[in-house]
Protein backbone atom coordinates (compact mmCIF):
# COMPACT_ATOMS: atom_id res chain seq x y z
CA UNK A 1 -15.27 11.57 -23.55
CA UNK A 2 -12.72 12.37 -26.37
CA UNK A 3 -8.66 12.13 -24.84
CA UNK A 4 -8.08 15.13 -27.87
CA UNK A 5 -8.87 18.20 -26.56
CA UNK A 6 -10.59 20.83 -28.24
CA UNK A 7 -8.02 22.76 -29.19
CA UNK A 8 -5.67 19.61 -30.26
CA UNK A 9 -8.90 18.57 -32.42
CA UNK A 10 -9.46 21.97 -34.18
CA UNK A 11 -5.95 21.77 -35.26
CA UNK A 12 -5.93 18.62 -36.38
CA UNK A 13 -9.30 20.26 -38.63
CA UNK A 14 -7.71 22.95 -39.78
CA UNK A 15 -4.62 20.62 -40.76
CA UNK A 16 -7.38 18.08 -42.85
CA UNK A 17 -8.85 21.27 -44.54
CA UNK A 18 -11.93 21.34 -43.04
CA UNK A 19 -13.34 24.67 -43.42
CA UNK A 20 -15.74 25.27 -40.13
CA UNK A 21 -13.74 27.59 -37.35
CA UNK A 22 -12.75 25.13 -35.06
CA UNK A 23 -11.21 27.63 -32.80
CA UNK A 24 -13.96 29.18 -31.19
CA UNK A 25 -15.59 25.52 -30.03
CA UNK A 26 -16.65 25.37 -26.53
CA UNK A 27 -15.57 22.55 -23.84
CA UNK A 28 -18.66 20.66 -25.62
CA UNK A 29 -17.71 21.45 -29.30
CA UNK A 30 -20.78 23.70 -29.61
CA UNK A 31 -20.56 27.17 -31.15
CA UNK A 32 -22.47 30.27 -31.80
CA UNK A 33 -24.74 29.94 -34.97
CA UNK A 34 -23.60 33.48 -35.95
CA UNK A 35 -26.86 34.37 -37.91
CA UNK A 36 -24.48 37.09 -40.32
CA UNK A 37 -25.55 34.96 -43.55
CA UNK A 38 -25.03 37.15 -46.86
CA UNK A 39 -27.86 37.75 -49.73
CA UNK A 40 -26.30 34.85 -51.81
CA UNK A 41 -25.78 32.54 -48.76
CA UNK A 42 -29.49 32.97 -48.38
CA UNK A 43 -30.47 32.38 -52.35
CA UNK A 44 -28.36 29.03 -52.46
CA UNK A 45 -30.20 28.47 -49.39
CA UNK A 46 -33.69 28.68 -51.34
CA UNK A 47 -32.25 26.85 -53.53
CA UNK A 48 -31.68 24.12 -52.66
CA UNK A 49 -34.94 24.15 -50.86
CA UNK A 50 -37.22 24.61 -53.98
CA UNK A 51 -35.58 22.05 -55.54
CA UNK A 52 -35.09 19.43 -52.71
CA UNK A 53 -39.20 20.39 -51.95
CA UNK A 54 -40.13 18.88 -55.77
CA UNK A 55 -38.53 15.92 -54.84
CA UNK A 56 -39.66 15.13 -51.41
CA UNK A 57 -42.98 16.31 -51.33
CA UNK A 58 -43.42 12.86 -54.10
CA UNK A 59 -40.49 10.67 -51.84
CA UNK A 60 -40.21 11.23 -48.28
CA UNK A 61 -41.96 9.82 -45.61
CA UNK A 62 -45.19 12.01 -44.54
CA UNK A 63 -43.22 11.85 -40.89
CA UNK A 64 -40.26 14.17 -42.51
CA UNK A 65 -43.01 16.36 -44.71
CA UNK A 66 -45.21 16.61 -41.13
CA UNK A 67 -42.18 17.66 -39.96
CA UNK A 68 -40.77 20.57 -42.27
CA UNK A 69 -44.50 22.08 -41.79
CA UNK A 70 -44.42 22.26 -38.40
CA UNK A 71 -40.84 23.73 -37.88
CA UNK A 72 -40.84 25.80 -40.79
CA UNK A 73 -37.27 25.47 -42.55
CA UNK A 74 -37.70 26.79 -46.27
CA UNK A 75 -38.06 30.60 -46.68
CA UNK A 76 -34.81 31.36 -45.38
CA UNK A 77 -31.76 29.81 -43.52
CA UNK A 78 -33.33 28.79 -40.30
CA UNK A 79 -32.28 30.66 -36.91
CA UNK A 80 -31.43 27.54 -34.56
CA UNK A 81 -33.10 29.04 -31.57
CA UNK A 82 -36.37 29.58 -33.15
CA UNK A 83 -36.27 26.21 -34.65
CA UNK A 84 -35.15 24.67 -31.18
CA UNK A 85 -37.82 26.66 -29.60
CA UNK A 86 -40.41 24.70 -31.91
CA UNK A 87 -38.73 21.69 -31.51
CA UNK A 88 -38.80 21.81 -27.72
CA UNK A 89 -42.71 22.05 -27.32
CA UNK A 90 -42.88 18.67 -30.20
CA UNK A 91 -40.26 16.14 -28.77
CA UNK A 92 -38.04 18.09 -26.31
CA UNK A 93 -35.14 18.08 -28.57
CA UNK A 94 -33.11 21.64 -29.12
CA UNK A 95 -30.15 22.28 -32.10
CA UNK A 96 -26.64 23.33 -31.26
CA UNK A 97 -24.21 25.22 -33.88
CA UNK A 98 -20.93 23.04 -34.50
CA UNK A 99 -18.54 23.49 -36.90
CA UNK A 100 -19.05 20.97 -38.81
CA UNK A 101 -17.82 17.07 -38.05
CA UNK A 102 -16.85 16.76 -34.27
CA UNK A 103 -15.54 13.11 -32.28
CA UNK A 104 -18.12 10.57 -31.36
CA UNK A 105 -18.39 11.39 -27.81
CA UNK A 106 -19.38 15.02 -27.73
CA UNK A 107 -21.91 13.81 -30.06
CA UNK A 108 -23.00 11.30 -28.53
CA UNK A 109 -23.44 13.05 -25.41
CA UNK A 110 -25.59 15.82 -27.32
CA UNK A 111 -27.84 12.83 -28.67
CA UNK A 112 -28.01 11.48 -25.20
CA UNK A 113 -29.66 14.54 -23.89
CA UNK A 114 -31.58 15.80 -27.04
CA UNK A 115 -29.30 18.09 -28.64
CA UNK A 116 -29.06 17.93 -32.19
CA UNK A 117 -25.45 18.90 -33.87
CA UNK A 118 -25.77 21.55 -36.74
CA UNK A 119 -23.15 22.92 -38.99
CA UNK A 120 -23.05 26.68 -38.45
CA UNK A 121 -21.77 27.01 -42.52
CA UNK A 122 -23.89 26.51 -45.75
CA UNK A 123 -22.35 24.88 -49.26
CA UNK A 124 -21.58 27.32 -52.15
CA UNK A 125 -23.62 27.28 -55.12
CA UNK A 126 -21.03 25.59 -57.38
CA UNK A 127 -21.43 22.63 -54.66
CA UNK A 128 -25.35 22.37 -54.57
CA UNK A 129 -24.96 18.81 -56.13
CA UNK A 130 -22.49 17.15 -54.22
CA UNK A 131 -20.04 18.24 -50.71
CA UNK A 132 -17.23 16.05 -48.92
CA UNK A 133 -18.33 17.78 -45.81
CA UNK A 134 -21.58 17.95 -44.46
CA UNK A 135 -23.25 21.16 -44.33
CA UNK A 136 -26.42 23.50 -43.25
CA UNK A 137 -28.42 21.93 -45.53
CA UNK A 138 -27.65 18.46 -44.63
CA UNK A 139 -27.92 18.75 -41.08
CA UNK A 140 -30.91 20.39 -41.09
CA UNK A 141 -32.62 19.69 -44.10
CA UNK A 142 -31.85 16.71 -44.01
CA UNK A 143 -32.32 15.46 -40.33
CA UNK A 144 -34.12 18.09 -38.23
CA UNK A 145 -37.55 17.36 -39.55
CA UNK A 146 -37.86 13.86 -38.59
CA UNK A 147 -36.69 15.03 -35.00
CA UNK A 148 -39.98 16.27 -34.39
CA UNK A 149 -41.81 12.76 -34.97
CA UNK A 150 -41.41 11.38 -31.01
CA UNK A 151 -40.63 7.44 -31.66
CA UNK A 152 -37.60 8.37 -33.72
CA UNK A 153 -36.52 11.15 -31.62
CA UNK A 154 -36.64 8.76 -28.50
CA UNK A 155 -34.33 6.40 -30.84
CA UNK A 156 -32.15 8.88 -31.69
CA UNK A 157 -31.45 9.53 -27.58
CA UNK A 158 -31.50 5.87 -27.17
CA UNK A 159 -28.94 5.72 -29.45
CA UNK A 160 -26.48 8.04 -28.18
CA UNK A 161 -26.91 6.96 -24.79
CA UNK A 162 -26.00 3.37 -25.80
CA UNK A 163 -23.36 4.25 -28.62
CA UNK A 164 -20.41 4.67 -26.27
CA UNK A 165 -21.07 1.35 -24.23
CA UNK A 166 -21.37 -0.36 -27.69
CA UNK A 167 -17.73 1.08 -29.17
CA UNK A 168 -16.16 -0.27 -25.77
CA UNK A 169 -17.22 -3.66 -26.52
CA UNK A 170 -15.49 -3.03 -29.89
CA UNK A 171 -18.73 -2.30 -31.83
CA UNK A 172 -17.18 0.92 -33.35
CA UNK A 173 -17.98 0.24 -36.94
CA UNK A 174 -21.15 -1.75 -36.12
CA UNK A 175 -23.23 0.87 -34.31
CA UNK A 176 -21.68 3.21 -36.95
CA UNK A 177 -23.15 1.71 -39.64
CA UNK A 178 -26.69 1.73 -37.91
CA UNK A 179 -26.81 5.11 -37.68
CA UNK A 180 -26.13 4.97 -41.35
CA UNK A 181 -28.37 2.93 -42.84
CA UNK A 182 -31.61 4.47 -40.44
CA UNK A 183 -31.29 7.99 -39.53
CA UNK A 184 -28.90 8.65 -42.97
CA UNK A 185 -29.96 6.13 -45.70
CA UNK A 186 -33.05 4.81 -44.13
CA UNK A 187 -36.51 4.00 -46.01
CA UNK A 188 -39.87 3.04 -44.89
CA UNK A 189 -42.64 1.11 -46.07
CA UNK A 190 -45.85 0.90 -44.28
CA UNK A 191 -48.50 -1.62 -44.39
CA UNK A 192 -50.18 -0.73 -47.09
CA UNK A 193 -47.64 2.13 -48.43
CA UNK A 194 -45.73 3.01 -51.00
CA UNK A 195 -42.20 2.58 -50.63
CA UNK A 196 -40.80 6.11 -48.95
CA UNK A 197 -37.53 7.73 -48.05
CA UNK A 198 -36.51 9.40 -44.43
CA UNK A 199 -32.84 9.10 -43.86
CA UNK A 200 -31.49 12.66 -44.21
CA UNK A 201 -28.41 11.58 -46.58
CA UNK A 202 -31.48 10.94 -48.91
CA UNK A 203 -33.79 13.71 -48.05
CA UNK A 204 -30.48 15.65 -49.00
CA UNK A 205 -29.51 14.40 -51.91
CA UNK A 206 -30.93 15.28 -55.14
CA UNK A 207 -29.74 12.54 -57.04
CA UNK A 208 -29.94 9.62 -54.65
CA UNK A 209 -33.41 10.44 -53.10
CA UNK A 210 -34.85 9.20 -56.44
CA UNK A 211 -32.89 6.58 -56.82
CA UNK A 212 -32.96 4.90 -53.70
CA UNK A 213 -37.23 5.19 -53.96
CA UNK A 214 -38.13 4.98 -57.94
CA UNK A 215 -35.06 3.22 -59.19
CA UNK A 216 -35.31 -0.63 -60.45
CA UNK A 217 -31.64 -1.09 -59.72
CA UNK A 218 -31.88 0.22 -56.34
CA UNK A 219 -31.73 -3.02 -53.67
CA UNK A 220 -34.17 -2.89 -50.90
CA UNK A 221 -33.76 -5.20 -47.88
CA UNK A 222 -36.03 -5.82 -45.08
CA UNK A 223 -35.00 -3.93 -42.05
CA UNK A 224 -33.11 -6.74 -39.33
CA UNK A 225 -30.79 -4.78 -37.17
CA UNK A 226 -28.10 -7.29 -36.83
CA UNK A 227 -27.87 -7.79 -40.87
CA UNK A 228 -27.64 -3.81 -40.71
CA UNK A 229 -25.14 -3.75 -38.03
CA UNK A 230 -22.97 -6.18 -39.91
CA UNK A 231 -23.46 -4.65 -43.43
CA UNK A 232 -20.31 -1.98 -44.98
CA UNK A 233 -21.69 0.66 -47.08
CA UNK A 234 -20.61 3.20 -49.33
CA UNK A 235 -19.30 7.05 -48.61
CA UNK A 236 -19.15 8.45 -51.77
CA UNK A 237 -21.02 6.91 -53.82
CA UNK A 238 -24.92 5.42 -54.14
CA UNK A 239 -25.31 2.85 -51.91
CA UNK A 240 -25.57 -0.87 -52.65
CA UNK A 241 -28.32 -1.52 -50.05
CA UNK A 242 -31.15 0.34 -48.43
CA UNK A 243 -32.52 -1.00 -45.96
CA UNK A 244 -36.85 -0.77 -45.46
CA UNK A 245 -38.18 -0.04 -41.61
CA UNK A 246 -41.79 -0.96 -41.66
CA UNK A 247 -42.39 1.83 -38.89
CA UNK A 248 -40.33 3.93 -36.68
CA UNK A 249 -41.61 1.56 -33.79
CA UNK A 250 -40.22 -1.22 -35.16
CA UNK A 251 -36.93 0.67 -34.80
CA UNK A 252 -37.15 1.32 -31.76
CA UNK A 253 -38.28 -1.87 -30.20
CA UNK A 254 -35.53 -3.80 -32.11
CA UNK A 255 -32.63 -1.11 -30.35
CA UNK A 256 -34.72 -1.59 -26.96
CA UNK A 257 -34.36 -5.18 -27.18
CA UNK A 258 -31.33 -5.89 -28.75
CA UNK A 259 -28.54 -7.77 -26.74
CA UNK A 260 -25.87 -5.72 -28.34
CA UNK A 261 -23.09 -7.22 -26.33
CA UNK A 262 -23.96 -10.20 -27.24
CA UNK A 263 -24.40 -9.70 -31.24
CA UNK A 264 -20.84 -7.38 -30.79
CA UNK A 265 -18.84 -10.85 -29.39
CA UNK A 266 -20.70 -12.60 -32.12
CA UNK A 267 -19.88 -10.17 -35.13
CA UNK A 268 -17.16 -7.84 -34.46
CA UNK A 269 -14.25 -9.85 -35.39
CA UNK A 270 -15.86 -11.31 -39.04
CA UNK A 271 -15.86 -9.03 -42.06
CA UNK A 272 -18.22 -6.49 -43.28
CA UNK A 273 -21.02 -8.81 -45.62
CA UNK A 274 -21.03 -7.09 -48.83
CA UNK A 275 -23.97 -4.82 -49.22
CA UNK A 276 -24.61 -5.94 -52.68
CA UNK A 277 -25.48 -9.11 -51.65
CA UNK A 278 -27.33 -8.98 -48.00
C-alpha cells in the first residue's frame, strides 16, 4: 500500500488544485457518493449522454452498448448503489465514490477485489468537450458498461491483482501504459467486424471516438501486449496509436500467460518506441 497517508495525500490534492474533497476519504480512499446533484448538474448530465449516445450507438463495441442497456446509465446521474446492485448479479463487480484520482495501490486493491473507482463530481457545462481531471462521466460513462461483459471484468481483477508485483520489478510505466491502451484507448475488431471502439477514454470523448474508428489518419496496430507494454502515448492530445484486440479473450489469455518478469528485465531499462511508428 501507499507510504502517504490519506490525509498527507488529500493535501498534497488540494495543494495541485484538484477539486474532489479529499478530506472526507476513508482508510481505503473511498467516499460517500452524496447523491445532492442540482437541476443543472443533472441537464449537463443528459447532456452529455444524448450526445455521447449518437456517437456510440454507430462506434462502440456491442459489449459496451449490451452493457449501458443492462445497467441503465442515461436518464439521470446514476446512483452507485443501484448501479452496483445490477452490476453484482452480471459479473460480481460493485462501484465505490472517490474523489477523483487516488495512488496506484488503493486502486489496485479495489480492482483486485471488483470494486470499481468512481468520481463522486460531474464536469461543468463550459467543460463538456474537454477536462484535465477525470470526472462522473468518464468513469462511468466511459468504463462501467464494459464491466458488465465477464472476460474483461475478470481482466480488469487480473490486472489489479498483478499490477503491484509488476511496478516492484520496475514495470511502473509498462503496466501503466496497458491499462491505457485496453481498458482507456482500446479498439476491437472481430472476425468478420467492423472496426469498433471500447476503451472508455474513447467512449468518452466526443471528438476522439470518431477519430480513432472512422478517421484515415488514425493508426491501428494489431494488439501484441509486449509492443503495448513498451509503447509511450499521449495525455492530452489524440493518440498516435490504437491498438486493435480481436476479442476480449484474446486479452485475457495474453495477461494469463504473459511472463511479465521476464518481458520487465527485458524492456524496462530501453526507451518508450514511439507510438507513431510501432
Amino acid at each position: 500500500m501507499t507510504t502517504m497517508s490519506v490525509a498527507e495525500y488529500a493535501r498534497d490534492c488540494a495543494a495541485q488544485g484538484l477539486r474532489g474533497d479529499y478530506s472526507v476519504c476513508r482508510a481505503d480512499f473511498t467516499v460517500a457518493q452524496g447523491y445532492d446533484y442540482s437541476a443543472e448538474e443533472q441537464a449537463v448530465w443528459r447532456t452529455l449522454c444524448d450526445r455521447q449516445t449518437k456517437l456510440t450507438r454507430k462506434l462502440a463495441h456491442h459489449s459496451y452498448l449490451d452493457g449501458v442497456e443492462k445497467l441503465g446509465l442515461l436518464d439521470r446521474i446514476p446512483d452507485f448503489e443501484d448501479v452496483s446492485a445490477k452490476l453484482r448479479k452480471l459479473t460480481g463487480w460493485e462501484i465505490v465514490a472517490v474523489p477523483g484520482l487516488i495512488p496506484a495501490a488503493p486502486f489496485f486493491d479495489h480492482l483486485a477485489n471488483r470494486r470499481f473507482p468512481v468520481t463522486n463530481w460531474l464536469r461543468t457545462r463550459q467543460e463538456l468537450d474537454y477536462i484535465v481531471e477525470p470526472d462522473m462521466f468518464h468513469d462511468f460513462f466511459g468504463h462501467v458498461p464494459v464491466l458488465s461483459q465477464p472476460v474483461f471484468a475478470d481482466f480488469i481483477q487480473m490486472y489489479g491483482k498483478k499490477a503491484g508485483d509488476i511496478i516492484a520489478l520496475g514495470g511502473d510505466e509498462m503496466i501503466t501504459r496497458l491499462y491505457w491502451y485496453t481498458a482507456e484507448y482500446g479498439l476491437m475488431q472481430e472476425a468478420g467486424q467492423p472496426l469498433k471502439a471500447f476503451g472508455a477514454g474513447l467512449m468518452s470523448s466526443f471528438t476522439e471516438l470518431q477519430f480513432a474508428v472512422e478517421s484515415t489518419e488514425a493508426h491501428h496496430v494489431p494488439f501484441d501486449l509486449e509492443t503495448v507494454m513498451r509503447t509511450g502515448y499521449e495525455i492530452d492530445k489524440f493518440q498516435r496509436a490504437y491498438f486493435v484486440l480481436p476479442s476480449f479473450d484474446a486479452l485475457r489469455d495474453a495477461f494469463q500467460t504473459a511472463d511479465f518478469e521476464a518481458i520487465v528485465a527485458r524492456r524496462k531499462s530501453q526507451p518508450a518506441l514511439d507510438p507513431a511508428t510501432v
